[in-house]
Protein backbone atom coordinates (compact mmCIF):
# COMPACT_ATOMS: atom_id res chain seq x y z
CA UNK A 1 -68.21 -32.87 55.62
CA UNK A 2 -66.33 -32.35 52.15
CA UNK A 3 -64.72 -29.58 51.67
CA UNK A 4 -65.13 -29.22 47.49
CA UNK A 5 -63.69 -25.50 47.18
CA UNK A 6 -60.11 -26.87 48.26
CA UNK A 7 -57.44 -26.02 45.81
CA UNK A 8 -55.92 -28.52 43.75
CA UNK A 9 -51.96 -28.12 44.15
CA UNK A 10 -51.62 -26.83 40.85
CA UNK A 11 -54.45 -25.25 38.25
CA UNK A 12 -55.31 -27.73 35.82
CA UNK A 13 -56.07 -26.35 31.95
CA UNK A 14 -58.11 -28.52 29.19
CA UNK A 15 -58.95 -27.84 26.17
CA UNK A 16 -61.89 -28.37 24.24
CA UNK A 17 -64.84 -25.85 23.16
CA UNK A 18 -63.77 -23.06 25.45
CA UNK A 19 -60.44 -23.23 27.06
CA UNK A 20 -60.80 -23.77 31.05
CA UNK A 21 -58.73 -23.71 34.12
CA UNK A 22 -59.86 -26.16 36.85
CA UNK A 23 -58.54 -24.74 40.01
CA UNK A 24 -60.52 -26.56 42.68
CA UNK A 25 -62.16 -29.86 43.55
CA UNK A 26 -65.41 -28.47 42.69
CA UNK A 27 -64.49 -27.53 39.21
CA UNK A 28 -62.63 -30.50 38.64
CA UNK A 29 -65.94 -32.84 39.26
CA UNK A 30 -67.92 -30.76 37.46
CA UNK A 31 -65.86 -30.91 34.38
CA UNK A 32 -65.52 -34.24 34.67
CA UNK A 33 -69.35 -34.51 35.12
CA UNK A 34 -70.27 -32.12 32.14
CA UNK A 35 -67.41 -33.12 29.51
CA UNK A 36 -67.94 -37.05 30.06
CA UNK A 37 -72.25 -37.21 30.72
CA UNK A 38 -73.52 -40.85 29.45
CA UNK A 39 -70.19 -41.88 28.95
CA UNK A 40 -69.02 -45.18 31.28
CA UNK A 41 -64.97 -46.38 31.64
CA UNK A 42 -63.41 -47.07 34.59
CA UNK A 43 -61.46 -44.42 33.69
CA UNK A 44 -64.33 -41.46 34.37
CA UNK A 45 -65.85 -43.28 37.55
CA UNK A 46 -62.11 -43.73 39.23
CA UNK A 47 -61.33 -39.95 38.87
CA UNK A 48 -64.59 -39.17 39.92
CA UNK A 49 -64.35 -41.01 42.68
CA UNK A 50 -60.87 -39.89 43.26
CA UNK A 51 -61.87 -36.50 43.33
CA UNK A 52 -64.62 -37.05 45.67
CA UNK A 53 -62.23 -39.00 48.20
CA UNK A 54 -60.28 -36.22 47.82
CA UNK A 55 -63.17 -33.78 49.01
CA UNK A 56 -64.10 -35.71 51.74
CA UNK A 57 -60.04 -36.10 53.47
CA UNK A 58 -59.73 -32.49 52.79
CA UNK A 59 -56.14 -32.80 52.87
CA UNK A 60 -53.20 -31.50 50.82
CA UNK A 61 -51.87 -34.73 50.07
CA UNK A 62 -55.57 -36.03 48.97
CA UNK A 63 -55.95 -33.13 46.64
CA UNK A 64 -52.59 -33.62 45.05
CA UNK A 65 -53.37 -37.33 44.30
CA UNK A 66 -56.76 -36.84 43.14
CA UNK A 67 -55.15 -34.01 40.59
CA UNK A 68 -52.46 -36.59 39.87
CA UNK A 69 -55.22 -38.59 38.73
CA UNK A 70 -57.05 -35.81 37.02
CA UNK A 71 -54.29 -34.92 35.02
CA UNK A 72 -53.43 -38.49 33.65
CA UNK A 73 -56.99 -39.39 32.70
CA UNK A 74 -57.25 -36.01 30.95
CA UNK A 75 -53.90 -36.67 29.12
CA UNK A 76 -55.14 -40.35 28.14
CA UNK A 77 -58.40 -39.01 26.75
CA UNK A 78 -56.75 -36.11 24.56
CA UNK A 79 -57.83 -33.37 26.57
């Protein structure tokens, strides 16, 4: 069963129309899911998926790299 309240290693802030802090897996996808809706790249459906990987392992190491890949998509994208 995924565990979607783990903790990513560290908080994750974006900017946009209200200032957030993503601070767990569940967060994170819903972000993703709200900020990017009928938008398709690669980009959006890898850290998604990421993300939901990462939920399912419920591991340390799988949060970190689905944050890793959090993070880089939301620098690419200007957020």
């Amino acid at each position: 069963m995924a565990n979607w309240n783990r903790k990513l290693p560290l908080p994750v802030s974006v900017q946009g129309d209200e200032g957030e802090t993503l601070v767990t897996l569940h967060e994170a996808a819903l972000f993703m899911i709200r900020t990017f809706q009928g938008r398709q790249s690669n980009g959006i459906r890898r850290t998604i998926e990421r993300l939901i990987w990462a939920a399912e392992q419920d591991t340390a190491d799988a949060s970190e790299e689905a944050a890793r890949q959090l993070s880089n998509f939301l620098k690419s994208s200007g957020l």
